[in-house]
PDB file of N, CA and C in Angstrom:
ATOM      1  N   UNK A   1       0.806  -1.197   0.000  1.00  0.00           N
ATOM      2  CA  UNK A   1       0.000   0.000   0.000  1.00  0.00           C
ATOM      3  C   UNK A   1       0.852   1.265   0.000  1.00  0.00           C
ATOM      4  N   UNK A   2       2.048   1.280   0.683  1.00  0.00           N
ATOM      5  CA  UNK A   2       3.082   2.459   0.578  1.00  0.00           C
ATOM      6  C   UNK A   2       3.435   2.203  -0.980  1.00  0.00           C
ATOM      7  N   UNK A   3       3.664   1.680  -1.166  1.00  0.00           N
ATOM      8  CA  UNK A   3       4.427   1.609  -2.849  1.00  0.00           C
ATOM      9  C   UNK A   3       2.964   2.351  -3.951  1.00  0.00           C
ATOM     10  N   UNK A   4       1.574   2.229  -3.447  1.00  0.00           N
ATOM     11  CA  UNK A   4       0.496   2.781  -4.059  1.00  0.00           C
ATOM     12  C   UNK A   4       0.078   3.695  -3.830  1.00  0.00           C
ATOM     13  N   UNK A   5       0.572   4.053  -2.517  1.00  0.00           N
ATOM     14  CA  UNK A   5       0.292   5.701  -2.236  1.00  0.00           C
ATOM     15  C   UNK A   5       1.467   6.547  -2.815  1.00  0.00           C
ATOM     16  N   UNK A   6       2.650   5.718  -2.431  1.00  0.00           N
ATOM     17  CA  UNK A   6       4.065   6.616  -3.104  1.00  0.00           C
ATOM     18  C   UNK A   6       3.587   6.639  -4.625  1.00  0.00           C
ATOM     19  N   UNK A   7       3.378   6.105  -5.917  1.00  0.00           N
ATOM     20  CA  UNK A   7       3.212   5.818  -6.907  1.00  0.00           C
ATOM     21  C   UNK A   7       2.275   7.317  -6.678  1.00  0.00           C
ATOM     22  N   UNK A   8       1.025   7.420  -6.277  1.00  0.00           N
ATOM     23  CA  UNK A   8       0.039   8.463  -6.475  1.00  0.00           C
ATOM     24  C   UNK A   8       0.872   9.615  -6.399  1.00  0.00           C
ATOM     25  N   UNK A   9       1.529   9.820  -5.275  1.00  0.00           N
ATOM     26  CA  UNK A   9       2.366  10.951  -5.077  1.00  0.00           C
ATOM     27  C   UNK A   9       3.518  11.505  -5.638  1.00  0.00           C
ATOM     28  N   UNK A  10       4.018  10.844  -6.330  1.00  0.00           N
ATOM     29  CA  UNK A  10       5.277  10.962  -7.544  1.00  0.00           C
ATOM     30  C   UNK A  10       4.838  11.220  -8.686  1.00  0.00           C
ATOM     31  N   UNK A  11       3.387  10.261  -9.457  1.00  0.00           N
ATOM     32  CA  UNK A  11       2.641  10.613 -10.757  1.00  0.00           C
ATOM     33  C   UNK A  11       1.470  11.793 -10.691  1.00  0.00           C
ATOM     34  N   UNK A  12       0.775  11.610  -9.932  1.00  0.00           N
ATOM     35  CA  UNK A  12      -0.827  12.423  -9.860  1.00  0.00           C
ATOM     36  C   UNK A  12      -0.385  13.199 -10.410  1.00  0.00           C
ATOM     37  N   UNK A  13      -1.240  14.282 -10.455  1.00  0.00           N
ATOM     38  CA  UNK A  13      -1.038  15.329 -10.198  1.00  0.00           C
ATOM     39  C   UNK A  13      -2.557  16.020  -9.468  1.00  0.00           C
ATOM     40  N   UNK A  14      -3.443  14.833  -8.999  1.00  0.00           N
ATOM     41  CA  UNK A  14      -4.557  15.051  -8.187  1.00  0.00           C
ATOM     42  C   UNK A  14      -3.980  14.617  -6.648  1.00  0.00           C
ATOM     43  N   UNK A  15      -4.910  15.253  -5.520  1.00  0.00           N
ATOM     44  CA  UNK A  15      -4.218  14.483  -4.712  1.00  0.00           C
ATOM     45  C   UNK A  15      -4.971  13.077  -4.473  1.00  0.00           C
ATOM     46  N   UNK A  16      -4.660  12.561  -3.363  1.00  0.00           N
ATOM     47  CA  UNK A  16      -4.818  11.155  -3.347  1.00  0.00           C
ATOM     48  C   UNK A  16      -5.934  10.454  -3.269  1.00  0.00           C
ATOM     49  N   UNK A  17      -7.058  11.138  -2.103  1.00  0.00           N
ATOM     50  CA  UNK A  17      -8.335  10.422  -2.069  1.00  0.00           C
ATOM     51  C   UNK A  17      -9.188  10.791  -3.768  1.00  0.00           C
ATOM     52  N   UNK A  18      -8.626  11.519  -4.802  1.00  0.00           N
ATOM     53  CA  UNK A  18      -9.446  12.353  -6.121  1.00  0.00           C
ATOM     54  C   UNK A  18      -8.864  11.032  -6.825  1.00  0.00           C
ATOM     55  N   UNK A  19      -7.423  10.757  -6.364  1.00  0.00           N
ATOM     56  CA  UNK A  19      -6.727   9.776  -7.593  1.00  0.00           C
ATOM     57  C   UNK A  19      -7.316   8.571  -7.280  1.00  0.00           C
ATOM     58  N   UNK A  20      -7.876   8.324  -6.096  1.00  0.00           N
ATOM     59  CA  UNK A  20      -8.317   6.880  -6.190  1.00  0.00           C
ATOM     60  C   UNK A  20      -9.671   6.904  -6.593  1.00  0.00           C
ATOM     61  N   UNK A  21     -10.375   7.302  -6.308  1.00  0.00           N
ATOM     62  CA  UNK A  21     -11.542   8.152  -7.121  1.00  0.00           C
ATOM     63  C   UNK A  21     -11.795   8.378  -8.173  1.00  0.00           C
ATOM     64  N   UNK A  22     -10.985   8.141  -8.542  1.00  0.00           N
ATOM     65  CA  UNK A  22     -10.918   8.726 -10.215  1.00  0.00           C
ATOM     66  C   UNK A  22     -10.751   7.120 -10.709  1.00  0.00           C
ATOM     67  N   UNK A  23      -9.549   6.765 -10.471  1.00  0.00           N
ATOM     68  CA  UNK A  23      -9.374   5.321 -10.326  1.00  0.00           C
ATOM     69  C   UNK A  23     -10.420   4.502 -10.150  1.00  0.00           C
ATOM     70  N   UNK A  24     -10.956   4.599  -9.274  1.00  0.00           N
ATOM     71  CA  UNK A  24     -12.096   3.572  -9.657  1.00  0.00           C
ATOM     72  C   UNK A  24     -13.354   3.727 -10.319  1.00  0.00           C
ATOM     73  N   UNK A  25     -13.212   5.108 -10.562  1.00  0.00           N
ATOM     74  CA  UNK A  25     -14.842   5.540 -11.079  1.00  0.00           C
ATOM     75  C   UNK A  25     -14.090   5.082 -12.781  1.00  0.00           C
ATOM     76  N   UNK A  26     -12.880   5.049 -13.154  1.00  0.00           N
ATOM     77  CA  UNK A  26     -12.238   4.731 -14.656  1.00  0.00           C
ATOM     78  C   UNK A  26     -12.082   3.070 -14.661  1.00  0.00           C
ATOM     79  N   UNK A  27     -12.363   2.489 -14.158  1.00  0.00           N
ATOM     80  CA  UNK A  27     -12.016   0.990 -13.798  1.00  0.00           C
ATOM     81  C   UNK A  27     -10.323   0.709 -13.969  1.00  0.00           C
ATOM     82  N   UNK A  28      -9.733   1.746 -13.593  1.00  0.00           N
ATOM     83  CA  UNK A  28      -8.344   1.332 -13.593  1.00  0.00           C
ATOM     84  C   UNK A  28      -7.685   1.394 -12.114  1.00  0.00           C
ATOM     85  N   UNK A  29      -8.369   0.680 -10.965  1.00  0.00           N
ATOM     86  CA  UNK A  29      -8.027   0.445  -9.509  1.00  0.00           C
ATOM     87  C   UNK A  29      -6.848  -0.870  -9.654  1.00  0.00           C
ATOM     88  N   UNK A  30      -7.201  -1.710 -10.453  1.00  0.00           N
ATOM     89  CA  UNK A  30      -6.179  -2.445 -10.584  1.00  0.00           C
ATOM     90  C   UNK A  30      -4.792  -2.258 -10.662  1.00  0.00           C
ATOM     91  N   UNK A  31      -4.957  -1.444 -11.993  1.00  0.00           N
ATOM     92  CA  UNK A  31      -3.492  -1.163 -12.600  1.00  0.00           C
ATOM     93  C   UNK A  31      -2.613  -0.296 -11.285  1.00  0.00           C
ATOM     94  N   UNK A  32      -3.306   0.816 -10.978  1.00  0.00           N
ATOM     95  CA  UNK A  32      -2.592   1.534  -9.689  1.00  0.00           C
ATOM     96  C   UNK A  32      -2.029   1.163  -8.474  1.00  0.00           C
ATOM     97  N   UNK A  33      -2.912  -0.670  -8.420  1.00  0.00           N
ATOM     98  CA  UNK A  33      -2.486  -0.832  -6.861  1.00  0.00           C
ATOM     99  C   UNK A  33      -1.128  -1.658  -7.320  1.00  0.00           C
ATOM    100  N   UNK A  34      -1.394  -2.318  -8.932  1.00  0.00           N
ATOM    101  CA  UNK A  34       0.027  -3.199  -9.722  1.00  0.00           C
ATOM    102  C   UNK A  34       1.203  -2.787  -9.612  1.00  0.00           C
ATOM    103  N   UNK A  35       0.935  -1.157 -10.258  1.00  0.00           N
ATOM    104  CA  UNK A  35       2.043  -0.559  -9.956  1.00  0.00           C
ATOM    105  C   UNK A  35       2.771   0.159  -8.856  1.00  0.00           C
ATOM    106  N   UNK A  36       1.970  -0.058  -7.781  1.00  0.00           N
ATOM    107  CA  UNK A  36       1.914   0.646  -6.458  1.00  0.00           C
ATOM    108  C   UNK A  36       3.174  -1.405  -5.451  1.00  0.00           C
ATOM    109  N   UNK A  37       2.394  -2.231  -5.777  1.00  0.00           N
ATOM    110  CA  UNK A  37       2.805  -3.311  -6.054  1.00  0.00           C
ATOM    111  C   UNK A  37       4.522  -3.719  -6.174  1.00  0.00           C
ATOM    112  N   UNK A  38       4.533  -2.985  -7.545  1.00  0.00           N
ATOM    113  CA  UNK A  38       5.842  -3.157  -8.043  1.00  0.00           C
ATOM    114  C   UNK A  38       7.232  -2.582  -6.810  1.00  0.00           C
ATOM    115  N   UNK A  39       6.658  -0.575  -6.627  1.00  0.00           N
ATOM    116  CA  UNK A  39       7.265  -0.004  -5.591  1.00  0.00           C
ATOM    117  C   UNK A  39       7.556  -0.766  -4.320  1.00  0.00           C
ATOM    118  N   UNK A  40       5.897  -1.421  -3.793  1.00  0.00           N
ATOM    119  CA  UNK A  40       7.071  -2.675  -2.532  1.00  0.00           C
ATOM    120  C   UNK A  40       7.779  -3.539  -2.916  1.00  0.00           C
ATOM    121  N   UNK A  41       7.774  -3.907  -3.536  1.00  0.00           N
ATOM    122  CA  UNK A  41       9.114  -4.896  -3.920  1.00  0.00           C
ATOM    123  C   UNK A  41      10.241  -4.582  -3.796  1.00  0.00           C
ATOM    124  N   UNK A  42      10.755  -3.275  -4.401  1.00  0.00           N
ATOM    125  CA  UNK A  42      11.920  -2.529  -4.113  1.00  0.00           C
ATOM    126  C   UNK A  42      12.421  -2.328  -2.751  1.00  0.00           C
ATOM    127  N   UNK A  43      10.833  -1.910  -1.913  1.00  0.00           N
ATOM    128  CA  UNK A  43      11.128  -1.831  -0.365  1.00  0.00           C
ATOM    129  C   UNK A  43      11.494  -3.108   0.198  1.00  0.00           C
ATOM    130  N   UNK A  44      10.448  -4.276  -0.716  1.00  0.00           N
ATOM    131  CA  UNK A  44      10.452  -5.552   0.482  1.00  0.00           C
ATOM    132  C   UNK A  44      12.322  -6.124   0.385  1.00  0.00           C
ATOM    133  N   UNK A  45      13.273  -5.976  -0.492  1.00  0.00           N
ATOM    134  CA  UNK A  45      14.032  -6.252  -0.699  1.00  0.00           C
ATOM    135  C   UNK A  45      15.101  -4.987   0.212  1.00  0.00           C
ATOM    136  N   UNK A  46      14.975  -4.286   0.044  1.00  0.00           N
ATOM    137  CA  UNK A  46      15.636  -2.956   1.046  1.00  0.00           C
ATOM    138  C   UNK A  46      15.587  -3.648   2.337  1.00  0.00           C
ATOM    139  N   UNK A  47      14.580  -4.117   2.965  1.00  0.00           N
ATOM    140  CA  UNK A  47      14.692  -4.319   4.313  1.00  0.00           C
ATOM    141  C   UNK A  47      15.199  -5.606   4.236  1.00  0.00           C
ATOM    142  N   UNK A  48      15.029  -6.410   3.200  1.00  0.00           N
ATOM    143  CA  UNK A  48      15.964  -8.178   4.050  1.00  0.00           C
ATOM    144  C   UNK A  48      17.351  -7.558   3.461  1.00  0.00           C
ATOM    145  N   UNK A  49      17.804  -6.963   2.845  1.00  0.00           N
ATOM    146  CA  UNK A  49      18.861  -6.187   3.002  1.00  0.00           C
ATOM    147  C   UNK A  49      19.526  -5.320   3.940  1.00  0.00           C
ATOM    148  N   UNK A  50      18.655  -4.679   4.722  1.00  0.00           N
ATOM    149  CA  UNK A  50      18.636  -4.573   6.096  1.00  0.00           C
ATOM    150  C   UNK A  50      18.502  -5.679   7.268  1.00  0.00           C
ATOM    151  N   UNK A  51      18.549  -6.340   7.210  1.00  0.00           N
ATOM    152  CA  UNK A  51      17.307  -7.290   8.318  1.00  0.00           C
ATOM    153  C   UNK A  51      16.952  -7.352   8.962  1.00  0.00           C
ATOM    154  N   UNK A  52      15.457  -6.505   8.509  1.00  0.00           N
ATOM    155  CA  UNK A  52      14.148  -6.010   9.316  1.00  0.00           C
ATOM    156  C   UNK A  52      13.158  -7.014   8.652  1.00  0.00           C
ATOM    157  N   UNK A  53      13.777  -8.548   9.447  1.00  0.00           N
ATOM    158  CA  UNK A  53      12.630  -9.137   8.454  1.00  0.00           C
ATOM    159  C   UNK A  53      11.470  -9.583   8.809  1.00  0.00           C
ATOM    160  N   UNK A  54      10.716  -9.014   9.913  1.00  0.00           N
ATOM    161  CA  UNK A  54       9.797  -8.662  10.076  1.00  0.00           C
ATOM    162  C   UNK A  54       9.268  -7.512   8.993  1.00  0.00           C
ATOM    163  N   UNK A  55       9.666  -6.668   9.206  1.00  0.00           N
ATOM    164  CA  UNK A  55       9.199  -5.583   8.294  1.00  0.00           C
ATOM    165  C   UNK A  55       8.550  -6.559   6.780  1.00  0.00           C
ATOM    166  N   UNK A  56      10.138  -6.630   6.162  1.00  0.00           N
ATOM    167  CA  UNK A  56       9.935  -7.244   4.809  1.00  0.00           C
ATOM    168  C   UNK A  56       8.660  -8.290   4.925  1.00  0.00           C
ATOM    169  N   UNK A  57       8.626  -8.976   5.853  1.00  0.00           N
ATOM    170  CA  UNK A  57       7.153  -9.749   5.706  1.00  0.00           C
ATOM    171  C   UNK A  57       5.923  -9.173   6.007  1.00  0.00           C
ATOM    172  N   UNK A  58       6.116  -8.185   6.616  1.00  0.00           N
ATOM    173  CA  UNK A  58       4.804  -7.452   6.292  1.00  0.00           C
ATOM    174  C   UNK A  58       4.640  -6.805   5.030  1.00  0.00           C
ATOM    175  N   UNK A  59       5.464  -6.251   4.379  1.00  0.00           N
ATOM    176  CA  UNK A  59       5.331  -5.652   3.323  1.00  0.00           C
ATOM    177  C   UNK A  59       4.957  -6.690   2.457  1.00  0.00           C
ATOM    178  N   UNK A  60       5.956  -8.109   2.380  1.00  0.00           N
ATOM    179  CA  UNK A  60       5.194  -9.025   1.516  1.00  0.00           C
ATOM    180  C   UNK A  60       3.643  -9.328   1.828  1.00  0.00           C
ATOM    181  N   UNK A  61       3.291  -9.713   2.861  1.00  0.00           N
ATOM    182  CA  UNK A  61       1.868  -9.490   3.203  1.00  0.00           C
ATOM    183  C   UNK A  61       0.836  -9.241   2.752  1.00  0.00           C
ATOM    184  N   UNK A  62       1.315  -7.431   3.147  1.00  0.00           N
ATOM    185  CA  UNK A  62       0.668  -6.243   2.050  1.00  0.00           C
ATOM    186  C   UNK A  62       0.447  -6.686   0.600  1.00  0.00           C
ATOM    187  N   UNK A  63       1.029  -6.745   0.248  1.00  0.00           N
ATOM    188  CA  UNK A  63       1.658  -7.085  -1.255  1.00  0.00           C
ATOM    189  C   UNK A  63       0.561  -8.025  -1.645  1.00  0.00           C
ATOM    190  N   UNK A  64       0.648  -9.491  -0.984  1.00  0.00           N
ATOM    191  CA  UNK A  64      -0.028 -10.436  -1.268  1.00  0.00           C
ATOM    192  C   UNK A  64      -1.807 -10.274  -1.432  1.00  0.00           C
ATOM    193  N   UNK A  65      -1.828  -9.375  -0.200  1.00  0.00           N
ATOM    194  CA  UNK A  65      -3.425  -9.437   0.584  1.00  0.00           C
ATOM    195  C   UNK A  65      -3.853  -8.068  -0.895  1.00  0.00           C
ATOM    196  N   UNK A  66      -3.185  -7.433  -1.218  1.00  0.00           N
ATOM    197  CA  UNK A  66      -3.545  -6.278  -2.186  1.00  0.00           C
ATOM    198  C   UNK A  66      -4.123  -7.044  -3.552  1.00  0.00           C
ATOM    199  N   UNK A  67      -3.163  -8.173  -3.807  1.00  0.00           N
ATOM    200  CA  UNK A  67      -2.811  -8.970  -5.649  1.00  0.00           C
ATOM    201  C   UNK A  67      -4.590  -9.301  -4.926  1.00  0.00           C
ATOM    202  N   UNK A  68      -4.358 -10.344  -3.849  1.00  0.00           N
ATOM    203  CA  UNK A  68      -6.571 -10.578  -3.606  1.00  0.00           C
ATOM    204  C   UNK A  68      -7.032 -10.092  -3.895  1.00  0.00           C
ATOM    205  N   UNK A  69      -6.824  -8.603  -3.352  1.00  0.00           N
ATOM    206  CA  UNK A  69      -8.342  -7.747  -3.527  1.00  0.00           C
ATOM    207  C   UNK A  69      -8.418  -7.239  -5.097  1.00  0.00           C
ATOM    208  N   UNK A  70      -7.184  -7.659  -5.659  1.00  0.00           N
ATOM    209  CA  UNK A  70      -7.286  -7.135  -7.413  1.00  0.00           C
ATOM    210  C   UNK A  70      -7.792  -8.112  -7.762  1.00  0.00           C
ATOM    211  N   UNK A  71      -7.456  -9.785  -7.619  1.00  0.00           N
ATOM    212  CA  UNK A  71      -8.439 -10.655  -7.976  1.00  0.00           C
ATOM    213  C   UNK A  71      -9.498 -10.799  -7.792  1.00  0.00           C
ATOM    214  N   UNK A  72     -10.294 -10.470  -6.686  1.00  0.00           N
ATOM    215  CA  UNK A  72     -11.600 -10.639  -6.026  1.00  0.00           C
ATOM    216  C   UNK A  72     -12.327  -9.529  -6.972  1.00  0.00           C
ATOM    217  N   UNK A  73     -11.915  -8.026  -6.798  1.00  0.00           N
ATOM    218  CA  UNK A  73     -11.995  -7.085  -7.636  1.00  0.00           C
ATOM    219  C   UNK A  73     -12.738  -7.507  -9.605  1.00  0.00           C
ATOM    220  N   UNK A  74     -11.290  -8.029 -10.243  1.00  0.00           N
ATOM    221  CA  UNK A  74     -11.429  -8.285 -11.489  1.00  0.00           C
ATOM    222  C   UNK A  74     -12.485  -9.210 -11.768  1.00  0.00           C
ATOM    223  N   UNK A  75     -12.612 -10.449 -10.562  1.00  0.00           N
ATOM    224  CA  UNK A  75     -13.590 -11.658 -11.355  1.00  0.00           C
ATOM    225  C   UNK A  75     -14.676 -11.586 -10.610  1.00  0.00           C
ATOM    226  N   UNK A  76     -15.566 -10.322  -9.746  1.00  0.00           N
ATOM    227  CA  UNK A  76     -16.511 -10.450  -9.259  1.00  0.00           C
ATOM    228  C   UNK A  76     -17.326  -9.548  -9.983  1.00  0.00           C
TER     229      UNK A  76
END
């Protein structure tokens, strides 16, 4: 979810509750949280590089429990 809020905040140029809003009223909630997605990865790897690996498993977590709600999302 940090990697999807960071993503809003680097691209928008709306702020955030308009961009998701917008986002879903365009049916493109998916793609934003994908690429929001991508950004933890970078993090989840930063921290077992650190080893905060707690952290990193929450972020994988995140990550995981997000790809659901895009599946649940797409095929319901």
């Amino acid at each position: 979810m940090v990697g999807t809020l960071l993503y809003i905040l680097l691209v928008s140029e709306y702020d955030i509750p308009t961009t998701i809003n917008m986002a879903i009223a365009d049916n493109f909630i998916g793609k934003l949280v994908t690429l929001g997605a991508i950004l933890n990865l970078g993090l989840f790897f930063f921290l077992i590089k650190k080893q905060r690996l707690y952290l990193a498993r929450g972020v994988l977590m995140a990550t995981i429990l997000a790809a659901l709600a895009i599946m649940v999302h797409k095929f319901l």
